[in-house]
Protein backbone atom coordinates (compact mmCIF):
# COMPACT_ATOMS: atom_id res chain seq x y z
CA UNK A 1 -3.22 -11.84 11.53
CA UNK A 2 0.28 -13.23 10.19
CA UNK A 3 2.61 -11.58 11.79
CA UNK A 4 6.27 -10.61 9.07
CA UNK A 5 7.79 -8.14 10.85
CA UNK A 6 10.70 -8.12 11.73
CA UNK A 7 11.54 -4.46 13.46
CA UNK A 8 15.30 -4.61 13.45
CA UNK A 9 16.70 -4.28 17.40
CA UNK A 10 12.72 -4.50 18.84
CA UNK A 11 12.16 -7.33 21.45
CA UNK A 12 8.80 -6.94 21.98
CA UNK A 13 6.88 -7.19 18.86
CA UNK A 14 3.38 -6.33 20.68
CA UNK A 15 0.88 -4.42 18.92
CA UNK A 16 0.25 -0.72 19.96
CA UNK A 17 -2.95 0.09 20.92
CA UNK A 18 -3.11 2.22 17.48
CA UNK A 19 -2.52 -0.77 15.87
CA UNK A 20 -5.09 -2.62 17.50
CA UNK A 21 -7.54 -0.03 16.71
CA UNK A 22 -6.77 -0.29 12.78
CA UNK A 23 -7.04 -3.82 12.48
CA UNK A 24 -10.37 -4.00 14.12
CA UNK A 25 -11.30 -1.14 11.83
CA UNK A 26 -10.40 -2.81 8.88
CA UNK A 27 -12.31 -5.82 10.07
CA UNK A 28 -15.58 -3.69 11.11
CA UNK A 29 -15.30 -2.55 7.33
CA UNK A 30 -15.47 -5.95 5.63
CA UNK A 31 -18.85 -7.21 8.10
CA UNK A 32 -20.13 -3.89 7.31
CA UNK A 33 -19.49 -4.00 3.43
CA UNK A 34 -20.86 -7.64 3.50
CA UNK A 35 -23.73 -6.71 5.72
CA UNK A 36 -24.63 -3.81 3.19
CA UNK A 37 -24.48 -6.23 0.16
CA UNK A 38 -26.04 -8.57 1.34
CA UNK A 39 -28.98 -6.30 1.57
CA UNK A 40 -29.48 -6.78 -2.23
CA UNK A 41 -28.78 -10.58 -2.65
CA UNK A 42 -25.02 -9.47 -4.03
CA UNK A 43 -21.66 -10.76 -3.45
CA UNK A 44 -18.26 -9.25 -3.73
CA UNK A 45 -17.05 -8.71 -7.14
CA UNK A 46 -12.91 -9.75 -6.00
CA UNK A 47 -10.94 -10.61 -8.63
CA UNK A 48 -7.56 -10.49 -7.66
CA UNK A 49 -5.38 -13.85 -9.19
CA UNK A 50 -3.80 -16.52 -7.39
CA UNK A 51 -0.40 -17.30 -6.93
CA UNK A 52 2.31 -19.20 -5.26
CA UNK A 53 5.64 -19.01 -3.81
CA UNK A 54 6.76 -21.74 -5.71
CA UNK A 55 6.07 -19.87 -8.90
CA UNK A 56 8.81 -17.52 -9.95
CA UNK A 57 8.24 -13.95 -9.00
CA UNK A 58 8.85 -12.33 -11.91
CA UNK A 59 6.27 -14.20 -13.54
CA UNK A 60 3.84 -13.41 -10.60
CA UNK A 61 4.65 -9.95 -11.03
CA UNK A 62 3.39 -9.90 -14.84
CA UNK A 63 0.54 -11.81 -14.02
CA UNK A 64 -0.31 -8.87 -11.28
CA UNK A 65 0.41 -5.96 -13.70
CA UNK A 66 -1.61 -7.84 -16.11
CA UNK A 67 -4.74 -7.76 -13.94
CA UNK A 68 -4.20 -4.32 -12.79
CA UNK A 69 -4.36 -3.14 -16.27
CA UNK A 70 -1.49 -0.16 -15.45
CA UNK A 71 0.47 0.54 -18.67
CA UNK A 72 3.82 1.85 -18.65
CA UNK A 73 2.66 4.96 -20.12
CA UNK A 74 0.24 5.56 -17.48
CA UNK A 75 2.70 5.06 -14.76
CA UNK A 76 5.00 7.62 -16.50
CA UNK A 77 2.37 9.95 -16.85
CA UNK A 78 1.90 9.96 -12.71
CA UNK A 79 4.50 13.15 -12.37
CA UNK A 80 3.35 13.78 -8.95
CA UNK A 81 4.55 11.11 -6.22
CA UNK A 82 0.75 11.21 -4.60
CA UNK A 83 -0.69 11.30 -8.49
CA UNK A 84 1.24 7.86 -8.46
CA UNK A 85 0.11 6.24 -5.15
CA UNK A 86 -3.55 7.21 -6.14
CA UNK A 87 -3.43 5.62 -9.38
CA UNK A 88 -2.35 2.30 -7.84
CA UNK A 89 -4.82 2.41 -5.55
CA UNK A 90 -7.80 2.72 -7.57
CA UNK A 91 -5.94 0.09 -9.72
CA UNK A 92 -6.16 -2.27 -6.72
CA UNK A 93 -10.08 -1.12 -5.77
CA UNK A 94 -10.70 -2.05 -9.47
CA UNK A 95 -10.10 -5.65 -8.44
CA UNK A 96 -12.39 -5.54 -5.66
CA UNK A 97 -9.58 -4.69 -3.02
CA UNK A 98 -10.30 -2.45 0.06
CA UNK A 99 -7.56 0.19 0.18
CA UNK A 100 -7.46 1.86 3.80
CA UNK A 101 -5.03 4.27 4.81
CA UNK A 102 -3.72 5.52 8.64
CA UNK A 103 -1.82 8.31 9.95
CA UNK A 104 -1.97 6.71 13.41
CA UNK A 105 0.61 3.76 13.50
CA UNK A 106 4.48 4.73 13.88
CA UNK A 107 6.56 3.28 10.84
CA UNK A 108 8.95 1.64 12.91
CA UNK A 109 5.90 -0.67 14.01
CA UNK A 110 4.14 -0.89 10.74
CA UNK A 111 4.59 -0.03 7.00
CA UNK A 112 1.04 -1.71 6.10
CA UNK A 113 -0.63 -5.08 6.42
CA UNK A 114 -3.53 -7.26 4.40
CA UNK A 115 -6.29 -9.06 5.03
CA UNK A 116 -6.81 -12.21 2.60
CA UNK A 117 -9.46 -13.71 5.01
CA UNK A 118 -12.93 -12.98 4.14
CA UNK A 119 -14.91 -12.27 1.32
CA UNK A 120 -13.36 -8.96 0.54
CA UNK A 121 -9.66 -8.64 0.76
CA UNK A 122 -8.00 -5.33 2.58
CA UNK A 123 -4.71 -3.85 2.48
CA UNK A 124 -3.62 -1.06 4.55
CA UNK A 125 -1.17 1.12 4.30
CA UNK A 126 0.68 3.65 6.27
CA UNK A 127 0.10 7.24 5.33
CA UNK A 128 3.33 8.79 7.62
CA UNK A 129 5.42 6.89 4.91
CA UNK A 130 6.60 9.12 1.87
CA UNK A 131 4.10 8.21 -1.28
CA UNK A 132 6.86 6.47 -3.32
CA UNK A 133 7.16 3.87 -0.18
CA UNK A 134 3.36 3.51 0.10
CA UNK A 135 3.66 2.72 -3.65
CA UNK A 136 5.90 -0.77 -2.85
CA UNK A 137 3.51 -0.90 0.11
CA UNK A 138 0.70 -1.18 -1.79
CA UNK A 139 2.37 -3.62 -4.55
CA UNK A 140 3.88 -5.95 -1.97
CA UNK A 141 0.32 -6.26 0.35
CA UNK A 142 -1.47 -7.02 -3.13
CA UNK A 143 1.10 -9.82 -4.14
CA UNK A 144 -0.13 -11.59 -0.13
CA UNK A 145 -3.59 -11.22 -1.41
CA UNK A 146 -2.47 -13.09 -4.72
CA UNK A 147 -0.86 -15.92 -2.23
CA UNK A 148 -3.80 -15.54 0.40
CA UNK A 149 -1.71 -15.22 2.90
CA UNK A 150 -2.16 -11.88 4.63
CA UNK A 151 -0.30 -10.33 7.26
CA UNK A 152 1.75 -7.24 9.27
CA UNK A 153 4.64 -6.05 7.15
CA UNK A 154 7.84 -3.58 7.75
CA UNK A 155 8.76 -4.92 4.28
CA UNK A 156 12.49 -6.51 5.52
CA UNK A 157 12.61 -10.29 5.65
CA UNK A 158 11.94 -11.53 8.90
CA UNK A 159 14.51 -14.15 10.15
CA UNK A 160 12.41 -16.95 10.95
CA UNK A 161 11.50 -19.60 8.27
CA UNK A 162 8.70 -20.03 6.44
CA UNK A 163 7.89 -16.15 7.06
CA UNK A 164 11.16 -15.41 5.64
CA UNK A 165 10.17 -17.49 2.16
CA UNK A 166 7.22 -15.64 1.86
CA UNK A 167 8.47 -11.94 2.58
CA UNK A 168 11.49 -12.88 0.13
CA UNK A 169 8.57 -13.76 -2.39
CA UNK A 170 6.78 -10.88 -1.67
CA UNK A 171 9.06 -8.07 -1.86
CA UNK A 172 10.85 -9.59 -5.33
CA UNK A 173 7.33 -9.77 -6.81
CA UNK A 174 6.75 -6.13 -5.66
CA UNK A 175 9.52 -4.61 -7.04
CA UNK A 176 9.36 -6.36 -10.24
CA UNK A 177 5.75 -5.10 -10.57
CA UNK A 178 6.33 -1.12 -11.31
CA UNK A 179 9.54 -1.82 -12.14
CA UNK A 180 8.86 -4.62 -15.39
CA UNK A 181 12.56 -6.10 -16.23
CA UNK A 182 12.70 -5.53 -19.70
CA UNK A 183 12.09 -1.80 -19.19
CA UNK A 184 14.34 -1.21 -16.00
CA UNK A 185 16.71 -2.58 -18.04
CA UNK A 186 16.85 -0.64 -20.98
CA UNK A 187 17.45 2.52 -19.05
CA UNK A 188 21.02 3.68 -20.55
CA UNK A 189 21.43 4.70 -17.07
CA UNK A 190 21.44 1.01 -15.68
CA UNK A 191 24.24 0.09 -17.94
CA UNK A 192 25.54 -2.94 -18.61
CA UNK A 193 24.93 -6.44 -16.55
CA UNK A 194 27.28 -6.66 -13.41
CA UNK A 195 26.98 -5.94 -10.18
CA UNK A 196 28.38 -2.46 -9.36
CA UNK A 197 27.65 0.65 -6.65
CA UNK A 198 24.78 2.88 -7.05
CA UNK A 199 25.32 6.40 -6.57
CA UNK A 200 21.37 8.68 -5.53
CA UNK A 201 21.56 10.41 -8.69
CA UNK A 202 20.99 7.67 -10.93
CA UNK A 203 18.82 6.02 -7.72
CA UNK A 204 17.24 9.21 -7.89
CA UNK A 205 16.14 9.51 -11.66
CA UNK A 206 15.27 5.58 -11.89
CA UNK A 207 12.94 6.76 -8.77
CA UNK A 208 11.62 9.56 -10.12
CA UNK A 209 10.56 7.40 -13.91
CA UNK A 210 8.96 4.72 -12.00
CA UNK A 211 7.56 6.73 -9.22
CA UNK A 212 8.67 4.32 -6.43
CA UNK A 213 11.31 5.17 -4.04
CA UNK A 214 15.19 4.99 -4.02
CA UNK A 215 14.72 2.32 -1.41
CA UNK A 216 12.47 0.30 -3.98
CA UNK A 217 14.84 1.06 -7.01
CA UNK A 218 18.00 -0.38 -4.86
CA UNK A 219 15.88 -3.43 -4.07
CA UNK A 220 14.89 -4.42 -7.97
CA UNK A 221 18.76 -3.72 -8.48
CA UNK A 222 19.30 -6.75 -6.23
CA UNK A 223 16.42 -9.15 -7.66
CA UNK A 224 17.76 -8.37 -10.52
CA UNK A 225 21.68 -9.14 -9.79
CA UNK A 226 22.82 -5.36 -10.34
CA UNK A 227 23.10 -4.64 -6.72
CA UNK A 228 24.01 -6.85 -3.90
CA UNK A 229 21.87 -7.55 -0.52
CA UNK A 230 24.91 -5.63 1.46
CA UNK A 231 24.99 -2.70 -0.53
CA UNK A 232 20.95 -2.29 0.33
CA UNK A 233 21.36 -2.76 4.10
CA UNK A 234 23.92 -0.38 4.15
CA UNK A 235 22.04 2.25 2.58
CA UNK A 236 18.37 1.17 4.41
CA UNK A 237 19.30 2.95 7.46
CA UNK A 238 20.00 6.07 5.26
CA UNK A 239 16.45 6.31 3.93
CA UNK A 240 14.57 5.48 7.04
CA UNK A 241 16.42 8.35 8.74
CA UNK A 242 15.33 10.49 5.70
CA UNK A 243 11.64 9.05 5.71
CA UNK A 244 11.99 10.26 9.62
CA UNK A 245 13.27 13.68 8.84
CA UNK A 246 10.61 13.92 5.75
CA UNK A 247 7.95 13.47 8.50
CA UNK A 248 9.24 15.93 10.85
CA UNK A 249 9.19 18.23 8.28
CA UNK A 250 5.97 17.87 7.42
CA UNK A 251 4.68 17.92 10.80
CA UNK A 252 6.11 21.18 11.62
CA UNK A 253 5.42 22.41 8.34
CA UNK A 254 1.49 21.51 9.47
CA UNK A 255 1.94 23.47 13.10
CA UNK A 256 2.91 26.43 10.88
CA UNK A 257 -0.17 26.31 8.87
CA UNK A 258 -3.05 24.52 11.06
CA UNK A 259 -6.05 23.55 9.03
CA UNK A 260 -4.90 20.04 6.67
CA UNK A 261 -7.14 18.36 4.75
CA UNK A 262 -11.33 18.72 5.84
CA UNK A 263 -12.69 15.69 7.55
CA UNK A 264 -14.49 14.13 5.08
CA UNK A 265 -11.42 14.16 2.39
CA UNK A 266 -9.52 12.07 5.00
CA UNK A 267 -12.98 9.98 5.36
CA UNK A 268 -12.49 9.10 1.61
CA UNK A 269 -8.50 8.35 2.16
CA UNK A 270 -8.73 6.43 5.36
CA UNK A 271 -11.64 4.33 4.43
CA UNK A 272 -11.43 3.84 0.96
CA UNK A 273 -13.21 5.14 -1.95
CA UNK A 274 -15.28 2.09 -2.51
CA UNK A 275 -15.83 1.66 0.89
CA UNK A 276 -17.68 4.84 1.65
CA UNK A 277 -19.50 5.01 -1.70
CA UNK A 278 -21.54 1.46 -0.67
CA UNK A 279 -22.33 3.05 2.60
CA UNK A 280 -23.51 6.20 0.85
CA UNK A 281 -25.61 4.34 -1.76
CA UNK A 282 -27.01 2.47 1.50
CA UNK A 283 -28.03 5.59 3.22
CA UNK A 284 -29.33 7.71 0.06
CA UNK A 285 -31.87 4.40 -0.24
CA UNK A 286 -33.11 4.65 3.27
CA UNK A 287 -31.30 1.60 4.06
CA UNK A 288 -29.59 2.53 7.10
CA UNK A 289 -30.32 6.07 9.31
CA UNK A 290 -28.66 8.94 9.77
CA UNK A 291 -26.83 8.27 12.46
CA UNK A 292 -25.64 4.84 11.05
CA UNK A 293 -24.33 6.87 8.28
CA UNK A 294 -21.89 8.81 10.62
CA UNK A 295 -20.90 5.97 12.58
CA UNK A 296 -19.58 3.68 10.12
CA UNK A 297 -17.98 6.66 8.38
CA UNK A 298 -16.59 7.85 11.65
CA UNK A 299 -17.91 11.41 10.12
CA UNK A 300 -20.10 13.71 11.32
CA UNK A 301 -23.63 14.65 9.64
CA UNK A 302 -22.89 18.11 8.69
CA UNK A 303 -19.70 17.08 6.42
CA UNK A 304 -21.82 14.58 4.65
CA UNK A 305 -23.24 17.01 1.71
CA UNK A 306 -19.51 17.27 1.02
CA UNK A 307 -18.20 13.64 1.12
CA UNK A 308 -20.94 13.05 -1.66
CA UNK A 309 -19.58 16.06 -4.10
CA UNK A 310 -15.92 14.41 -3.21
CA UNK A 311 -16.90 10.66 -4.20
CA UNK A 312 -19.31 12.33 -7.06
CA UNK A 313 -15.97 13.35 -8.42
């Protein structure tokens, strides 16, 4: 896998053995998922559009909305930030996309990567990140499916050319796609053209209205010549320390109250909606065994009665 990352004051850009153990899950899934179709003589139903970097990225972007079929008003009507990321998602999965998700990778070593080789295309994205960053995640891993060129992503340009083009590419495309110009613009609270500081409350409410991130909404403010590449470093550092302080929060907010989410909600989160139904539908038809069934789901047997109610959904 491609590797984009460029993990700002890191020498060694090894893979952790967490790492390791994601990618090869998201592998295992695609042979299985193939392996299960081709059962019944069928193919992967992927429809997810080509592009280039030599097209412009705006235009990219449309084309991507356009095949994701999210209106505006459905995006504004996502009030919660995880209503949002779960909308996108089965957006993408509409197209044929496997979305996984893991709580196992740092951030500092990974904000999500893609698969474009294959039959069926995968993007995974980091769970420790806040929802409104998994959002851009999400967007900017579908626009390296749309150039079939997957890779590992921290989402800021690398410093080595071509990688640099094609991270450049990717993460104007995937701002511009929540975020369509002619309605960004016509916010009364993004003013006039110019470029000019931003200050969080205004980052804040753009955030909020598009449910992406303030990091995100400072980034289309640059594609889109409001804000300039400075004025995002600057403030980058800022939001990864409150992504880290977010997560420590959470964590200790979890020690308080042990329990989280049961095992086989987290089976439908981590593996992908899609995903687990085919390996359902091959067990309920005697197709594979029991214990073939909790393997590939990495779930045990007794949880299984309630990972069909929660895909039944």
């Amino acid at each position: 896998m491609r590797d984009f990352r460029r993990l700002p004051g890191v020498a060694d850009h090894s893979w952790s053995r967490p790492l390791h153990k994601v990618f090869r899950r998201a592998l295992e899934q695609q042979d299985v998922a193939l392996e299960l179709l081709n059962l019944d003589d069928e193919v992967p139903d992927v429809r997810v559009p080509e592009a280039s970097v030599d097209e412009e990225a705006e235009d990219v972007a449309v084309r991507a909305r356009n095949s994701l079929g999210v209106t505006l008003s459905q995006q504004f009507g996502w009030r919660q930030p995880k209503e949002a990321v779960a909308g996108w998602i089965k957006a993408v999965e509409h197209l044929g996309v496997f979305v996984l998700q893991t709580s196992d990778v740092p951030t500092a070593e990974m904000s999500g990567f893609s698969l474009s080789n294959g039959t069926i295309p995968v993007i995974v994205v980091n769970a420790l990140d806040p929802p409104r960053r998994q959002v851009f995640t999400l967007a900017h891993e579908f626009i390296h499916l749309m150039l079939r060129q997957g890779g590992l992503c921290d989402l800021l340009e690398p410093e080595s050319e071509p990688a640099r083009r094609v991270e450049i590419f990717c993460n104007s495309a995937a701002s511009a796609l929540p975020m369509p110009a002619a309605s960004f613009l016509d916010n009364d609270v993004v003013g006039p053209s110019g470029v000019r500081d931003w200050d969080d409350e205004v980052l804040t409410q753009l955030s909020r209205r598009y449910g992406v991130s303030q990091e995100a909404v400072l980034r289309r403010l640059v594609t889109l010549h409001r804000a300039t590449w400075d004025l995002y470093l600057e403030r980058r550092q800022t939001y990864l320390d409150a992504y880290a302080e977010q997560r420590q929060f959470e964590r200790a907010r979890r020690r308080e109250s042990p329990g989280g989410p049961p095992p086989y909600r987290m089976t439908v989160r981590d593996r992908g909606r899609p995903y687990v139904e085919l390996v359902l539908d091959a067990y309920q038809r005697d197709a594979i065994s029991s214990s073939s069934l909790s393997r590939l789901l990495g779930l045990k047997l007794k949880h299984v009665p309630a990972l069909e109610r929660e895909v039944s959904r």
